[in-house]
Protein backbone atom coordinates (compact mmCIF):
# COMPACT_ATOMS: atom_id res chain seq x y z
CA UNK A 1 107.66 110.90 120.85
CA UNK A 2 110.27 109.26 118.25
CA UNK A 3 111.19 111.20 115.56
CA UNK A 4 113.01 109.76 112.35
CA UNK A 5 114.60 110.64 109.11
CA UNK A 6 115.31 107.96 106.39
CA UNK A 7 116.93 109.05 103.25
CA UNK A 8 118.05 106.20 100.79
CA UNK A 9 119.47 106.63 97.87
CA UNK A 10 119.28 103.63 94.47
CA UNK A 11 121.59 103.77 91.84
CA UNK A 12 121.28 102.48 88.37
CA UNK A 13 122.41 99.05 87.97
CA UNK A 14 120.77 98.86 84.63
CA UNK A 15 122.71 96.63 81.85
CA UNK A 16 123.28 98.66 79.04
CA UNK A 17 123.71 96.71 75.87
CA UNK A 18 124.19 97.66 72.60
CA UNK A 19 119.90 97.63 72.15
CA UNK A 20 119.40 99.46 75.00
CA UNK A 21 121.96 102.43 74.04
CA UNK A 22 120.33 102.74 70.27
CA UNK A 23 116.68 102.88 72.09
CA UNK A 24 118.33 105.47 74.07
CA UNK A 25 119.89 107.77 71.82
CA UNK A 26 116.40 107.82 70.40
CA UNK A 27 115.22 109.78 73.02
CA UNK A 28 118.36 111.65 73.57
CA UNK A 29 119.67 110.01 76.63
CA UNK A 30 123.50 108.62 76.96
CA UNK A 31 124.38 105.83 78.87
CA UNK A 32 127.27 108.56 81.16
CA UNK A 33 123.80 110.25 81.92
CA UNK A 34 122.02 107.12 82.81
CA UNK A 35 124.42 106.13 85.16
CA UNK A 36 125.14 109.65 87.03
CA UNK A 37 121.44 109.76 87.52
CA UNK A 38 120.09 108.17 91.03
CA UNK A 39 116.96 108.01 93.02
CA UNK A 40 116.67 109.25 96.69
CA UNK A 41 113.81 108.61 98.91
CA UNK A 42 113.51 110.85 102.41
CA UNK A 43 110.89 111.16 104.50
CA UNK A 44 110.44 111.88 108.24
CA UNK A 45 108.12 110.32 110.86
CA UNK A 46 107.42 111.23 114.33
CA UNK A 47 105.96 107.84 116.32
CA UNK A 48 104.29 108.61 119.33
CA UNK A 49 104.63 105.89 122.58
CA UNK A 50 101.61 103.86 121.90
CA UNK A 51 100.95 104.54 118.22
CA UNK A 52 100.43 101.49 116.47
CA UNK A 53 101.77 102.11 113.03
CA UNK A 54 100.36 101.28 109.48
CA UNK A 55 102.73 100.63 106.58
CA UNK A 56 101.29 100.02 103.24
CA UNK A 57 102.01 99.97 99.79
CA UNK A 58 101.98 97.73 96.44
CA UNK A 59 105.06 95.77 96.12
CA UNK A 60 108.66 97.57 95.64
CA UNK A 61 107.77 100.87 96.54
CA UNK A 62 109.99 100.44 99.89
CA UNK A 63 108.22 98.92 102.47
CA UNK A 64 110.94 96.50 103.74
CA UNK A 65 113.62 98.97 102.95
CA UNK A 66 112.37 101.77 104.99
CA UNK A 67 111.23 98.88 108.50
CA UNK A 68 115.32 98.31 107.60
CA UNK A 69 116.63 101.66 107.90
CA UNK A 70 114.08 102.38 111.05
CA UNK A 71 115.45 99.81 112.80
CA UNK A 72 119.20 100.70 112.12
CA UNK A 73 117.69 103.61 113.70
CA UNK A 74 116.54 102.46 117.01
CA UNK A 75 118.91 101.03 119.97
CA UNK A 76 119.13 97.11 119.85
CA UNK A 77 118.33 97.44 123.29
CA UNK A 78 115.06 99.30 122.67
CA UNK A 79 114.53 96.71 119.90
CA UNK A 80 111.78 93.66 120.30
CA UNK A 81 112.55 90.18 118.27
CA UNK A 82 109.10 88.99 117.37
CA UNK A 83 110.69 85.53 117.35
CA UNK A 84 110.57 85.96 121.42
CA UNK A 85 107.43 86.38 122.06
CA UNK A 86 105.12 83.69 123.10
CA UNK A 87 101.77 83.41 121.11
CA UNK A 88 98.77 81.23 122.14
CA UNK A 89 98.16 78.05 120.40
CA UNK A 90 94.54 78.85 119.64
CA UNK A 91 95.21 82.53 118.90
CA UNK A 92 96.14 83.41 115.01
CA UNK A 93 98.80 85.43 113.56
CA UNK A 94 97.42 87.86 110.99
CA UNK A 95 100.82 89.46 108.74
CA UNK A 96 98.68 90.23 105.52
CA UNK A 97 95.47 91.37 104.77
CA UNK A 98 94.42 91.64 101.25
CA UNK A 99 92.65 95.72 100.43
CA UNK A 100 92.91 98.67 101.07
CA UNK A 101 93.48 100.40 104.89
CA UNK A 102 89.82 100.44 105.53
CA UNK A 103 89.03 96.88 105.15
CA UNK A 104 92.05 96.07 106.94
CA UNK A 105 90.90 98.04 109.91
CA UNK A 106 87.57 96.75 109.67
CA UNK A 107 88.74 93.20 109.54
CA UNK A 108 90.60 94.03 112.72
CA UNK A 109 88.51 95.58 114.64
């Protein structure tokens, strides 16, 4: 079994213009505090050998970044380019599927 941490943290990069700060002192928060403040995301997963793992989510809650920080994770040796592997004309490719986990695993089953 694999175990992994990924913590990432996102700063502000927000433009503050002159609009923005008078919205802000409106609800009593200054552009210093704005820009000290940061998000961090952790969380910890433990992959068995054989597990065939599920990653979903709507778009920009992290997906992509947290596949990147796995894989800065794992040896390059251990690593496996999907570009190398050799598919079967006749055989499709499935990378979406529209719904929620249930249909997907319906669909592929």
């Amino acid at each position: 079994m694999a175990e992994y941490s990924v913590c990432r943290r996102f700063s502000s990069d927000i433009r503050i213009t002159p609009k923005v700060c008078s919205l802000m002192r409106m609800f009593g928060v200054t552009a210093e505090r704005l820009r000290e403040r940061s998000i961090a995301h952790k969380c910890r997963l433990e992959i068995r050998e054989g597990d065939i793992v599920y990653i979903s989510g709507p778009s920009g809650s992290g997906k992509s970044v947290l596949l990147r920080e796995l894989e800065a994770q794992v040896d390059e040796s251990q690593r496996i380019n999907l570009n190398d592997i050799e598919l079967p004309n006749k055989g499709a490719v499935i990378d979406y599927i529209e719904g929620d986990v249930t249909q997907a695993l319906k669909l592929l089953s």
